[in-house]
PDB file of N, CA and C in Angstrom:
ATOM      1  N   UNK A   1     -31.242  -6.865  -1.798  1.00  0.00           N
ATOM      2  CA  UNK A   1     -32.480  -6.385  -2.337  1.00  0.00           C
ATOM      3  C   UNK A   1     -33.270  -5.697  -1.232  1.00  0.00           C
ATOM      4  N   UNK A   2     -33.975  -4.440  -1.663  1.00  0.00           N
ATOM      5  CA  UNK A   2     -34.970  -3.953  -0.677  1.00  0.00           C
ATOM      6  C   UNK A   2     -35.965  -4.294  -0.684  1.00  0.00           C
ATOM      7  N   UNK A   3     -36.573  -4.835   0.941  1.00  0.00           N
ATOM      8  CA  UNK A   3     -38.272  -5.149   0.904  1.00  0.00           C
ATOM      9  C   UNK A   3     -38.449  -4.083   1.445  1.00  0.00           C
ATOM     10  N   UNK A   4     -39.937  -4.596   0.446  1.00  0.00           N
ATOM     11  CA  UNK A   4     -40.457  -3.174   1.055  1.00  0.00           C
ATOM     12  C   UNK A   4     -42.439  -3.828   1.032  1.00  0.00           C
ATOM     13  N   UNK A   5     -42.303  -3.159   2.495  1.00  0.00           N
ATOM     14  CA  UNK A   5     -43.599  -3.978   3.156  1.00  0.00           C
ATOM     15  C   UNK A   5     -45.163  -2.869   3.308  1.00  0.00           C
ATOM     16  N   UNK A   6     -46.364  -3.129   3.363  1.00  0.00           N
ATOM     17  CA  UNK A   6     -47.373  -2.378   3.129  1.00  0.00           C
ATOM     18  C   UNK A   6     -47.388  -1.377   4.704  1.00  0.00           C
ATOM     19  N   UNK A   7     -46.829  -2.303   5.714  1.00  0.00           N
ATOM     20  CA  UNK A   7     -47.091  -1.279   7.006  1.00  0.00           C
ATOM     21  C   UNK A   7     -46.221   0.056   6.822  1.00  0.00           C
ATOM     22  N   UNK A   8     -45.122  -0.269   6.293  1.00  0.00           N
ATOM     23  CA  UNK A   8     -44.105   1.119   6.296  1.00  0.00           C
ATOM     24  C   UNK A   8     -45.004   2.107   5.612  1.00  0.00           C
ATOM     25  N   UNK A   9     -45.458   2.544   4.271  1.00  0.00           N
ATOM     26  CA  UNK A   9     -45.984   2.983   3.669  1.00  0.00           C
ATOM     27  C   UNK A   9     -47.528   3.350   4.394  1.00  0.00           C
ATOM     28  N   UNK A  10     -47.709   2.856   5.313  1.00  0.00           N
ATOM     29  CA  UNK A  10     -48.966   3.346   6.234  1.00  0.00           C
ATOM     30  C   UNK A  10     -48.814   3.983   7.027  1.00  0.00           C
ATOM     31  N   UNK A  11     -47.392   3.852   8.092  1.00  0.00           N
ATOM     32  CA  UNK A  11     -47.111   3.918   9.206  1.00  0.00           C
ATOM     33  C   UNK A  11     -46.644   5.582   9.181  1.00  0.00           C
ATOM     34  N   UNK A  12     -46.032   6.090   7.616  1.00  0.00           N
ATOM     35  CA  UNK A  12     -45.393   7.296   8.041  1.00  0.00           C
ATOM     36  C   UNK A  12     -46.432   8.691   7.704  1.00  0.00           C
ATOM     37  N   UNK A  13     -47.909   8.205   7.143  1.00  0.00           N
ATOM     38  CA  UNK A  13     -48.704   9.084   6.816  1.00  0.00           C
ATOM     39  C   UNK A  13     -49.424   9.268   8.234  1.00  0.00           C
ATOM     40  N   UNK A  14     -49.379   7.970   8.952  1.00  0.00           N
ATOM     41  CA  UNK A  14     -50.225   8.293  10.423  1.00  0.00           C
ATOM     42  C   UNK A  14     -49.635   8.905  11.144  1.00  0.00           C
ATOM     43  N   UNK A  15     -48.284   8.890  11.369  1.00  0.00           N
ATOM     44  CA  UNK A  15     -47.588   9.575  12.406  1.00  0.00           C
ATOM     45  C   UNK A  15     -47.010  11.478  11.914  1.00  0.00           C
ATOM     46  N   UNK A  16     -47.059  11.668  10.434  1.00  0.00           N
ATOM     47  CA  UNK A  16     -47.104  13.015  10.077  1.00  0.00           C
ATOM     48  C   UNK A  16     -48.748  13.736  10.300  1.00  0.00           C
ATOM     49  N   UNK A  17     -49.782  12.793  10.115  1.00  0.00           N
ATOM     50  CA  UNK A  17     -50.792  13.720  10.277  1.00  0.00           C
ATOM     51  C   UNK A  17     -50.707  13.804  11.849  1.00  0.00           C
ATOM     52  N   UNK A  18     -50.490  12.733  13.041  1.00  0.00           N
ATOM     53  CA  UNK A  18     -50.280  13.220  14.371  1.00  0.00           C
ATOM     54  C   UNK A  18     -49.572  14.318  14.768  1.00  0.00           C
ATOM     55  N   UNK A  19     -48.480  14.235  14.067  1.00  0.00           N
ATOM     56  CA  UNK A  19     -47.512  15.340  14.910  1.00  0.00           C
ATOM     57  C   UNK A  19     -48.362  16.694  14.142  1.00  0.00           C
ATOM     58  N   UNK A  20     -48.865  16.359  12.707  1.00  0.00           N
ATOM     59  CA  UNK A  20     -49.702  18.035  12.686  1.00  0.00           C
ATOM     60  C   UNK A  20     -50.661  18.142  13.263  1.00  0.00           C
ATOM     61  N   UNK A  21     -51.447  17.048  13.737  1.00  0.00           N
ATOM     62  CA  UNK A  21     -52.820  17.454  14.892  1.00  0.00           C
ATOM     63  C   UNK A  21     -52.166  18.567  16.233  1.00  0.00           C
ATOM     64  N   UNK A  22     -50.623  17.423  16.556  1.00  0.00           N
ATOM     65  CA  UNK A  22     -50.378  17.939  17.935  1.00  0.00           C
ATOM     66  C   UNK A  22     -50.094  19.656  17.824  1.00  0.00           C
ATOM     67  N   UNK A  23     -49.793  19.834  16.633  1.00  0.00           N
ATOM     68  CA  UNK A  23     -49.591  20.985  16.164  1.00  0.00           C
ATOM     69  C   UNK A  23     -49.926  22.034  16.261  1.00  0.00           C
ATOM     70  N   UNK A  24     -51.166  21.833  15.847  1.00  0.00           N
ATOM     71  CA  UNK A  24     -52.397  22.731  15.553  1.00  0.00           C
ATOM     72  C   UNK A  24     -52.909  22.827  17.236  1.00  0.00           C
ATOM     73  N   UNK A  25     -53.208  21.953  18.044  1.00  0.00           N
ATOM     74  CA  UNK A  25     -53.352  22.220  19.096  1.00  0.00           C
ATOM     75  C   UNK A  25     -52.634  22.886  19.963  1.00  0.00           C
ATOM     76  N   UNK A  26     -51.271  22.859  19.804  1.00  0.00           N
ATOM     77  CA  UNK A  26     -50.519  23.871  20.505  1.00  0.00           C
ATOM     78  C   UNK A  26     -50.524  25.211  20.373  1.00  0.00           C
ATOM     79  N   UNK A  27     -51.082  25.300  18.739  1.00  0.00           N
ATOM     80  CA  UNK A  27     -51.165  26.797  18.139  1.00  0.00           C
ATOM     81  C   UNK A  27     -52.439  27.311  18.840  1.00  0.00           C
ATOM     82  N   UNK A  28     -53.119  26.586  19.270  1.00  0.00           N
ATOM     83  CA  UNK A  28     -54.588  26.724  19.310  1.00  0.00           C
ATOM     84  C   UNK A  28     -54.323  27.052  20.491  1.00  0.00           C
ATOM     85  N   UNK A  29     -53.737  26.590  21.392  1.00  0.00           N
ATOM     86  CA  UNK A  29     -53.844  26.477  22.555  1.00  0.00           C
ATOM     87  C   UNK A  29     -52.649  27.979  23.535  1.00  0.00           C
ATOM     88  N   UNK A  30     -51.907  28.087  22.503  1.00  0.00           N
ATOM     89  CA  UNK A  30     -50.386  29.419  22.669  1.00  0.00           C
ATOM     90  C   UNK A  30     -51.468  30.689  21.748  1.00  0.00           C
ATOM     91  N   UNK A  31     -52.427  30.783  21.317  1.00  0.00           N
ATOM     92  CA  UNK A  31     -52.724  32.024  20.574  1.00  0.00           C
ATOM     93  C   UNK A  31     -54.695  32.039  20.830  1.00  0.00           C
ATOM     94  N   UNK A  32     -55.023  31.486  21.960  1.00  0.00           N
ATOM     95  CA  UNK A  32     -56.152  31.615  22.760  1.00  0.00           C
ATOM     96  C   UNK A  32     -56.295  32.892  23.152  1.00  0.00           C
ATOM     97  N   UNK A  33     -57.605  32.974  23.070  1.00  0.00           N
ATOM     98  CA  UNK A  33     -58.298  33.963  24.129  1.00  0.00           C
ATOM     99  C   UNK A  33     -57.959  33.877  25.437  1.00  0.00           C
ATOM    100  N   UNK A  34     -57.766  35.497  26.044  1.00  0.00           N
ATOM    101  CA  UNK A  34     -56.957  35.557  26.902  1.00  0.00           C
ATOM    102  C   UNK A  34     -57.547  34.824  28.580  1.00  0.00           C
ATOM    103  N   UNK A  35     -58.637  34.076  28.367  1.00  0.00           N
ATOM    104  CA  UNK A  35     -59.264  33.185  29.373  1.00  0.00           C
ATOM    105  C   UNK A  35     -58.733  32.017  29.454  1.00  0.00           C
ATOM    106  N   UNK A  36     -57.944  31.481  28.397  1.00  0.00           N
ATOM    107  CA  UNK A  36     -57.390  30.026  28.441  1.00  0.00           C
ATOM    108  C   UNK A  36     -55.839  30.300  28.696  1.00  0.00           C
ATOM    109  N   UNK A  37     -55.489  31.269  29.000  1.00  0.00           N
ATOM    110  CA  UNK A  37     -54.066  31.800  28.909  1.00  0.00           C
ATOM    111  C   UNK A  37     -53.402  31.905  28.446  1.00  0.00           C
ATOM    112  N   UNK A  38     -53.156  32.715  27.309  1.00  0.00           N
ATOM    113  CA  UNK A  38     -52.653  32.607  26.292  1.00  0.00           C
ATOM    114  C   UNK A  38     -51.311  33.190  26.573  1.00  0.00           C
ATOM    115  N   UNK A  39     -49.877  32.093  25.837  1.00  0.00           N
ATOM    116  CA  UNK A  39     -48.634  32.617  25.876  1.00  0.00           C
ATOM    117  C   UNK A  39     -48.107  34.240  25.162  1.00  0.00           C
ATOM    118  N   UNK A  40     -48.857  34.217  24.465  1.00  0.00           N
ATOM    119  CA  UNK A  40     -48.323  35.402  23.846  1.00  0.00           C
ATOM    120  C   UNK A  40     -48.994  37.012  23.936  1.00  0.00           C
ATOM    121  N   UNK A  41     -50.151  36.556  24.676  1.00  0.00           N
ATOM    122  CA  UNK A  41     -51.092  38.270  24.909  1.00  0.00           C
ATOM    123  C   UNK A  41     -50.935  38.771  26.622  1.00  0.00           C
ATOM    124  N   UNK A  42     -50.372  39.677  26.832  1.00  0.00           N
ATOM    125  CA  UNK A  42     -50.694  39.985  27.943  1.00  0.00           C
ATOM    126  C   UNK A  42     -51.712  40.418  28.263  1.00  0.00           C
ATOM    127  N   UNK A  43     -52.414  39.900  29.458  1.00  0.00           N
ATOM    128  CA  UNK A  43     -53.999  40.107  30.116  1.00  0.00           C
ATOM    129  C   UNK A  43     -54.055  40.620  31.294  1.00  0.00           C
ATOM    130  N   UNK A  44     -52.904  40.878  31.591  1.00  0.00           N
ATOM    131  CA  UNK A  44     -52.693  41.813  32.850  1.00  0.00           C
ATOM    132  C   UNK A  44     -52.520  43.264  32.639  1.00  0.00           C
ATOM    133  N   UNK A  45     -53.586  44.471  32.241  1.00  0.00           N
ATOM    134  CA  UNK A  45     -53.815  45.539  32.273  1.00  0.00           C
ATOM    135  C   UNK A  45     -53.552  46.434  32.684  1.00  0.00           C
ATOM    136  N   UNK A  46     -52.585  46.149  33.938  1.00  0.00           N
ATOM    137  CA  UNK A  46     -52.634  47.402  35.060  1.00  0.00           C
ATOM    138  C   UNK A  46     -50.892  47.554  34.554  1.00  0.00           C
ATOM    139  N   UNK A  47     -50.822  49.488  35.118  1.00  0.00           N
ATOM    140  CA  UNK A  47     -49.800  49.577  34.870  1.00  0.00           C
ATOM    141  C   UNK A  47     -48.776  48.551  35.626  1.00  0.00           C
ATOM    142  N   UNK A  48     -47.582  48.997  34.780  1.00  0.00           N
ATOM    143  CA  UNK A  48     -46.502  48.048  35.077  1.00  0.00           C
ATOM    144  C   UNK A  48     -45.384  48.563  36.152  1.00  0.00           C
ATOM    145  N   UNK A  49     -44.402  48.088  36.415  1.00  0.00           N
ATOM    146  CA  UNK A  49     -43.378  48.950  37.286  1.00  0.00           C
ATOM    147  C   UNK A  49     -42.495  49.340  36.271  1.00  0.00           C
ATOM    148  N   UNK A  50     -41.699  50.886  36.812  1.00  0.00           N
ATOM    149  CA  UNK A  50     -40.250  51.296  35.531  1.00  0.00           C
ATOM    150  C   UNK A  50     -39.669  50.943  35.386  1.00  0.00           C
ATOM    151  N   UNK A  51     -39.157  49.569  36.142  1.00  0.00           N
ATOM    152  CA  UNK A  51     -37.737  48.423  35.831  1.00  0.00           C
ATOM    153  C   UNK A  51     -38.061  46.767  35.387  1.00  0.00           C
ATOM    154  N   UNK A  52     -39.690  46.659  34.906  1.00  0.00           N
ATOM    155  CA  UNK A  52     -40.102  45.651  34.187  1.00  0.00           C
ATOM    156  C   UNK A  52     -39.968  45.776  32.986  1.00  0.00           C
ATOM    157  N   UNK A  53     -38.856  46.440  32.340  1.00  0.00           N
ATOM    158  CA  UNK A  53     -38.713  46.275  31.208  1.00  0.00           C
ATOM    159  C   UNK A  53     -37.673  45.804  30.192  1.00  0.00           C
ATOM    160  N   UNK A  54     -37.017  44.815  31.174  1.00  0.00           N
ATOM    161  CA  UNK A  54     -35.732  44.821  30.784  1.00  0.00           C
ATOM    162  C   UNK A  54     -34.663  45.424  30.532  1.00  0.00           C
ATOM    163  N   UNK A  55     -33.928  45.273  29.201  1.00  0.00           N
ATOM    164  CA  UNK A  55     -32.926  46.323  28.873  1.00  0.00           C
ATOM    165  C   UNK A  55     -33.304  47.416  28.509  1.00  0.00           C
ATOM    166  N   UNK A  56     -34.329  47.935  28.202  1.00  0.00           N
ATOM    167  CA  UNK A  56     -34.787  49.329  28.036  1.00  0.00           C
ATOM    168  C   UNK A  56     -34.742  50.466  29.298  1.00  0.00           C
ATOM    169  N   UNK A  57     -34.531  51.565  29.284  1.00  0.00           N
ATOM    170  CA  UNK A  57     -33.470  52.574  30.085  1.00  0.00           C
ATOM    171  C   UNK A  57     -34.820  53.336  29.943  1.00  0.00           C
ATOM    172  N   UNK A  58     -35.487  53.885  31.282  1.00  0.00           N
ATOM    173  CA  UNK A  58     -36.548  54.505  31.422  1.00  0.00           C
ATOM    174  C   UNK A  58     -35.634  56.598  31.536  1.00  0.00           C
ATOM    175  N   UNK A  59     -36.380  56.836  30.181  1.00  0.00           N
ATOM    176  CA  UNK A  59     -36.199  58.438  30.269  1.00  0.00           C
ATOM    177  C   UNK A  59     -36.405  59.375  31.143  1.00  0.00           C
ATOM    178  N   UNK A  60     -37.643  59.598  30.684  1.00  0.00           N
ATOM    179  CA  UNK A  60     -38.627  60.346  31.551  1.00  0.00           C
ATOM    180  C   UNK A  60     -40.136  59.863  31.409  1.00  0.00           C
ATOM    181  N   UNK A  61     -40.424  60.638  32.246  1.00  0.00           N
ATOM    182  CA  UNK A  61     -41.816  60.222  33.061  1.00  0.00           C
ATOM    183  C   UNK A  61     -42.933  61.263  33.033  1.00  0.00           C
ATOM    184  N   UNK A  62     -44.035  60.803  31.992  1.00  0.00           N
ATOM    185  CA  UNK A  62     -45.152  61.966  31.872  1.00  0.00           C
ATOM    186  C   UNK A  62     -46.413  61.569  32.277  1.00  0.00           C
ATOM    187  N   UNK A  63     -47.303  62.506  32.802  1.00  0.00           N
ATOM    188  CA  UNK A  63     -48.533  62.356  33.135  1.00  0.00           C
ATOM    189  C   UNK A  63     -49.449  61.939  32.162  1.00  0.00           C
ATOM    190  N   UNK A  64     -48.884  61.687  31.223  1.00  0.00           N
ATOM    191  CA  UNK A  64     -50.517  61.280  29.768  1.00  0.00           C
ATOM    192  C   UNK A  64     -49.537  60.909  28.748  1.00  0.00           C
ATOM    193  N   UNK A  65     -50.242  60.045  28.196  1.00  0.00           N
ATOM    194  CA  UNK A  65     -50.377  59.349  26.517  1.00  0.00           C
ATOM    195  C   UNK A  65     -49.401  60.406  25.864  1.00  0.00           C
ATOM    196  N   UNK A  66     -50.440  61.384  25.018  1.00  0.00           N
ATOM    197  CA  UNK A  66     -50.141  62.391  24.618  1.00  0.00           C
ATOM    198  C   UNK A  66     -48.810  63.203  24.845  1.00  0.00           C
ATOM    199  N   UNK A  67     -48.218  63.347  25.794  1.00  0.00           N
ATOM    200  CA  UNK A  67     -46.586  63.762  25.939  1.00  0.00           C
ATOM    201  C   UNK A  67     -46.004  62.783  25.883  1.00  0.00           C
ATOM    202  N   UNK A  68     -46.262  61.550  26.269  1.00  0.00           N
ATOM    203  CA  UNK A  68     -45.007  60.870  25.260  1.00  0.00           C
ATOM    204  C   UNK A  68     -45.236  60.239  24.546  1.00  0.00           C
ATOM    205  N   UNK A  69     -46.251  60.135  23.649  1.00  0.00           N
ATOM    206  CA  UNK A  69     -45.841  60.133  22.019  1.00  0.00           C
ATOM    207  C   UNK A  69     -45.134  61.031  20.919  1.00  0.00           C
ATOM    208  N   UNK A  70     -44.889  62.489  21.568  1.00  0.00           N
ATOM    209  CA  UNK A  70     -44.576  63.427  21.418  1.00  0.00           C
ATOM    210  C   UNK A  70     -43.272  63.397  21.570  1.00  0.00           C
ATOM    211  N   UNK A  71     -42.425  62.873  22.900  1.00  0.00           N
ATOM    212  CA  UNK A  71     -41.089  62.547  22.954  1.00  0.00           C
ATOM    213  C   UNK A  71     -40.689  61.408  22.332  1.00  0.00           C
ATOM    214  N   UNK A  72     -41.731  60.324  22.111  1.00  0.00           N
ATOM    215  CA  UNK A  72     -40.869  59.618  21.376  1.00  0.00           C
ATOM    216  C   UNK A  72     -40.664  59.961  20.080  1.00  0.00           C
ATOM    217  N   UNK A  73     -41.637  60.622  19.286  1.00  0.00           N
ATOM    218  CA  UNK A  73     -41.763  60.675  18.121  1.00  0.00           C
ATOM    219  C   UNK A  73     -40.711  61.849  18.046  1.00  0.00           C
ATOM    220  N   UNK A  74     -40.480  62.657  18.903  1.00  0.00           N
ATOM    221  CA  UNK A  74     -39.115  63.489  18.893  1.00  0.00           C
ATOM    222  C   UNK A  74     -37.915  62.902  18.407  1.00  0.00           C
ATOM    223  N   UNK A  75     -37.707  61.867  19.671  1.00  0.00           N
ATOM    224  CA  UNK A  75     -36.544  60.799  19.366  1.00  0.00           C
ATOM    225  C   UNK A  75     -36.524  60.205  18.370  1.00  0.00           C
ATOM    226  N   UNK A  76     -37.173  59.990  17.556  1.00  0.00           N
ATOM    227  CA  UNK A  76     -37.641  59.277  16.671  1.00  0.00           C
ATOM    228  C   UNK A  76     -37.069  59.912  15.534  1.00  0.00           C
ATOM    229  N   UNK A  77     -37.236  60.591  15.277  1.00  0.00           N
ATOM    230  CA  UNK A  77     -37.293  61.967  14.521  1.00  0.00           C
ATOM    231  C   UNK A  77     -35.476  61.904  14.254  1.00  0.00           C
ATOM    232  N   UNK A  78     -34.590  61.948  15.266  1.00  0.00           N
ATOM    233  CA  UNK A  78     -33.581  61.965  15.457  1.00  0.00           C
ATOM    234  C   UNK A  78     -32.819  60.449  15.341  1.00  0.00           C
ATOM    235  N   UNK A  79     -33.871  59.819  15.081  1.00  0.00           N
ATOM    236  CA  UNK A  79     -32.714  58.656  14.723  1.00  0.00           C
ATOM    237  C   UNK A  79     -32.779  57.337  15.921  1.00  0.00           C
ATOM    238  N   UNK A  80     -33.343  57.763  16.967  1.00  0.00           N
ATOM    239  CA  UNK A  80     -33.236  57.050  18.213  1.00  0.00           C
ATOM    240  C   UNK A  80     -34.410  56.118  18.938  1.00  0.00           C
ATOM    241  N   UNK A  81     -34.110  55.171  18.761  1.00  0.00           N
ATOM    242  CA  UNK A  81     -35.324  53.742  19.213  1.00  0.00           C
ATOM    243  C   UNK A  81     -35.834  53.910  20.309  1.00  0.00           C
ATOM    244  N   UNK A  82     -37.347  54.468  20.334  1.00  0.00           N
ATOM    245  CA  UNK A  82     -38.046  54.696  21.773  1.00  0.00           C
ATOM    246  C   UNK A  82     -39.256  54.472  22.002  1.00  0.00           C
ATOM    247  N   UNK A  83     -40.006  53.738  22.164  1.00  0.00           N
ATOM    248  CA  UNK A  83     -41.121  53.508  23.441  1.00  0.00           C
ATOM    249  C   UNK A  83     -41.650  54.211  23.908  1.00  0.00           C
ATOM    250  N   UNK A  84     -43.079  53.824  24.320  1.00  0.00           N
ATOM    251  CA  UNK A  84     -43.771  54.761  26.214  1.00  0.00           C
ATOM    252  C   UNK A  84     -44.541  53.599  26.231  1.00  0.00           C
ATOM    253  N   UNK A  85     -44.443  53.244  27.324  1.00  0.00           N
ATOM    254  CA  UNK A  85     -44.973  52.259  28.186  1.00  0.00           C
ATOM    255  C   UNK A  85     -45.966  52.891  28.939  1.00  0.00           C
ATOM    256  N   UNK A  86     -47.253  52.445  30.012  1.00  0.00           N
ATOM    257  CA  UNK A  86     -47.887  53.317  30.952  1.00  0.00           C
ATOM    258  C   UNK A  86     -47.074  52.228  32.500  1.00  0.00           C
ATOM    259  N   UNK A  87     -46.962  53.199  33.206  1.00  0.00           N
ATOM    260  CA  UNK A  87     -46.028  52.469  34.642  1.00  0.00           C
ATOM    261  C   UNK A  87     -47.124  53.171  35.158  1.00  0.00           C
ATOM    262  N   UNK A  88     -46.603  52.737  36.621  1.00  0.00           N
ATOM    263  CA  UNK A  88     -47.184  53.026  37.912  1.00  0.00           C
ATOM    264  C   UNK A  88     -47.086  54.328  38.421  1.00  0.00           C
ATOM    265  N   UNK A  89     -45.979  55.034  37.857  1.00  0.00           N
ATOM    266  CA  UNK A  89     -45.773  56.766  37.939  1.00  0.00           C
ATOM    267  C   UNK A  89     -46.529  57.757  36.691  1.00  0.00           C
ATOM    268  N   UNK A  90     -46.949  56.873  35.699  1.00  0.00           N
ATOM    269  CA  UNK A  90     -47.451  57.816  34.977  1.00  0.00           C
ATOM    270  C   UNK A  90     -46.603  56.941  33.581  1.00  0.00           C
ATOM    271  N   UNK A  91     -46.978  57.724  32.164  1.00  0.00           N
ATOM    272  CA  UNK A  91     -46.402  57.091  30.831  1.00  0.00           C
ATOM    273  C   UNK A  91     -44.958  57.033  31.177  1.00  0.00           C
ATOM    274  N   UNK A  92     -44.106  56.899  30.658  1.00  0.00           N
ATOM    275  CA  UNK A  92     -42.673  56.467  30.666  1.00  0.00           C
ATOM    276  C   UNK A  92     -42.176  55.911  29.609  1.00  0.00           C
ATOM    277  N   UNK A  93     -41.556  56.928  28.939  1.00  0.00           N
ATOM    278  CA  UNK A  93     -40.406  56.698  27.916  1.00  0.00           C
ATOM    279  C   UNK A  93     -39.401  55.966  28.002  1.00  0.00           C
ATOM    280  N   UNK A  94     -39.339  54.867  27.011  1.00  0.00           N
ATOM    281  CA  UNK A  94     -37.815  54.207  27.124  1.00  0.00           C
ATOM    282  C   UNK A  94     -37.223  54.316  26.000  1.00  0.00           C
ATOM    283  N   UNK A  95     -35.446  53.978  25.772  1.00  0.00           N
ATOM    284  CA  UNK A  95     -34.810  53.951  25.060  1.00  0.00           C
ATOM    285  C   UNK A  95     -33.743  52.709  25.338  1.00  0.00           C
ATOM    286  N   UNK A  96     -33.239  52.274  24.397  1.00  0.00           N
ATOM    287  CA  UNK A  96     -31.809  51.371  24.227  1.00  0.00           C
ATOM    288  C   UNK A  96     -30.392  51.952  24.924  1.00  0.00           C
ATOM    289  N   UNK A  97     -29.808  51.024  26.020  1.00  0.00           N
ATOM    290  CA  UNK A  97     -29.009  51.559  26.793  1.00  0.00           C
ATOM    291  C   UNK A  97     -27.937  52.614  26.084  1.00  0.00           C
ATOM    292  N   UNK A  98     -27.639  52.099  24.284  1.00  0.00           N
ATOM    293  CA  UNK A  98     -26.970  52.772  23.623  1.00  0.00           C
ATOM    294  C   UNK A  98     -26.694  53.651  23.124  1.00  0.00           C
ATOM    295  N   UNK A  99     -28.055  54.464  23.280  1.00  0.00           N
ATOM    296  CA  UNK A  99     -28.689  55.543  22.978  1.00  0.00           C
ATOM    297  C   UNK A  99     -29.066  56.552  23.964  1.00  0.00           C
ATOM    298  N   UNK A 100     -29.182  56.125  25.199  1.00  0.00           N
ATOM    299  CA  UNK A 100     -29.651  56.682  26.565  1.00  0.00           C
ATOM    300  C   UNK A 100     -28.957  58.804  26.855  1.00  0.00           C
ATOM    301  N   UNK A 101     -27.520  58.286  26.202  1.00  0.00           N
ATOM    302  CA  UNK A 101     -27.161  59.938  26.619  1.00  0.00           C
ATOM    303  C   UNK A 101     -27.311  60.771  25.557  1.00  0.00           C
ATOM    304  N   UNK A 102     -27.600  60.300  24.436  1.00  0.00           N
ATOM    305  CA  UNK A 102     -28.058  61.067  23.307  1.00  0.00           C
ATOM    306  C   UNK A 102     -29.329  61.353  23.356  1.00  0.00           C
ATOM    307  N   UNK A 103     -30.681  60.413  23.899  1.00  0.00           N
ATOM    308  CA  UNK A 103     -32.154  60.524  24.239  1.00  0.00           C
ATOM    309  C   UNK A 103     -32.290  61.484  25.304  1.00  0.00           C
ATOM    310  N   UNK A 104     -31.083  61.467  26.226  1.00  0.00           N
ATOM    311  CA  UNK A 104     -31.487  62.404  27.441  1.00  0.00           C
ATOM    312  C   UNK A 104     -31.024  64.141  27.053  1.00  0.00           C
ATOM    313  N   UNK A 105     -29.703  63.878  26.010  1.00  0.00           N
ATOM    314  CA  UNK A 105     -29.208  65.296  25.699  1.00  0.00           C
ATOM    315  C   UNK A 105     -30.340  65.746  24.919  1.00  0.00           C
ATOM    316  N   UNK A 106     -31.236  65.135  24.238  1.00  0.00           N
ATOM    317  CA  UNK A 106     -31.796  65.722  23.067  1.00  0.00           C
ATOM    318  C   UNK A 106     -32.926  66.109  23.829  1.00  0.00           C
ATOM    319  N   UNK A 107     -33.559  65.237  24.909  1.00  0.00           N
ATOM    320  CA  UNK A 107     -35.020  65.492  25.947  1.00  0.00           C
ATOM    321  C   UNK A 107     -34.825  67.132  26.481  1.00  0.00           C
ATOM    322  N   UNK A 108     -33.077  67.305  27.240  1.00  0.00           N
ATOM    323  CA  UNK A 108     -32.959  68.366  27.765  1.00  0.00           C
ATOM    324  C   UNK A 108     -32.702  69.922  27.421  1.00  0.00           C
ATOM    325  N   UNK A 109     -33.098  69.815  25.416  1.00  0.00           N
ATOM    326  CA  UNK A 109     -32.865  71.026  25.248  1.00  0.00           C
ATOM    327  C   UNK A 109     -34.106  71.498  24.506  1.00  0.00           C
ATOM    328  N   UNK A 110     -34.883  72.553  25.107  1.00  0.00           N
ATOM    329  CA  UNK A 110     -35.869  72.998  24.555  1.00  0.00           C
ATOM    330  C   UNK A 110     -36.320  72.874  23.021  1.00  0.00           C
TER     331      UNK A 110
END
């Protein structure tokens, strides 16, 4: 036969609302304003370097915003996954290593 006792039936509503307190505080605490440090926003403003970007394959390199949204949206246009980041040389286009000689053939023809 099963007993069945009054603490069990107490015990598992206290420990589900804990683990959702702890919950909520982590959320609270990973999606903060960028003064409490938040995991997921970058708060570091300044440009970046051209090889902080992981697997992404830096194109080319323009003096303003404005030209490369223009190349990417070129690439884009064509089928091909691309980016501009702002670096330390100026905006900077990236692309997927897979794509890199097709982004560069297509950059190099008028």
């Amino acid at each position: 036969m099963v007993s069945v006792f009054a603490e069990d039936y107490f015990l598992f509503p206290v420990v589900a609302i804990a683990l959702a307190g702890v919950m909520v505080l982590l959320c609270r605490w990973a999606f903060s304003k960028a003064k409490g440090g938040s995991l997921v926003r970058r708060v570091d403003h300044r440009p970046a370097d051209r090889d902080a970007f992981g697997l992404l394959i830096d194109i080319r390199t323009v003096p303003n915003y404005n030209e490369a949204r223009v190349l990417v949206s070129r690439l884009r246009d064509f089928g091909i996954k691309a980016t501009a980041a702002r670096t330390t040389d100026g905006w900077t286009v990236y692309v997927w290593p897979k794509d890199e000689a097709a982004a560069r053939g297509l950059l190099e023809t008028p």
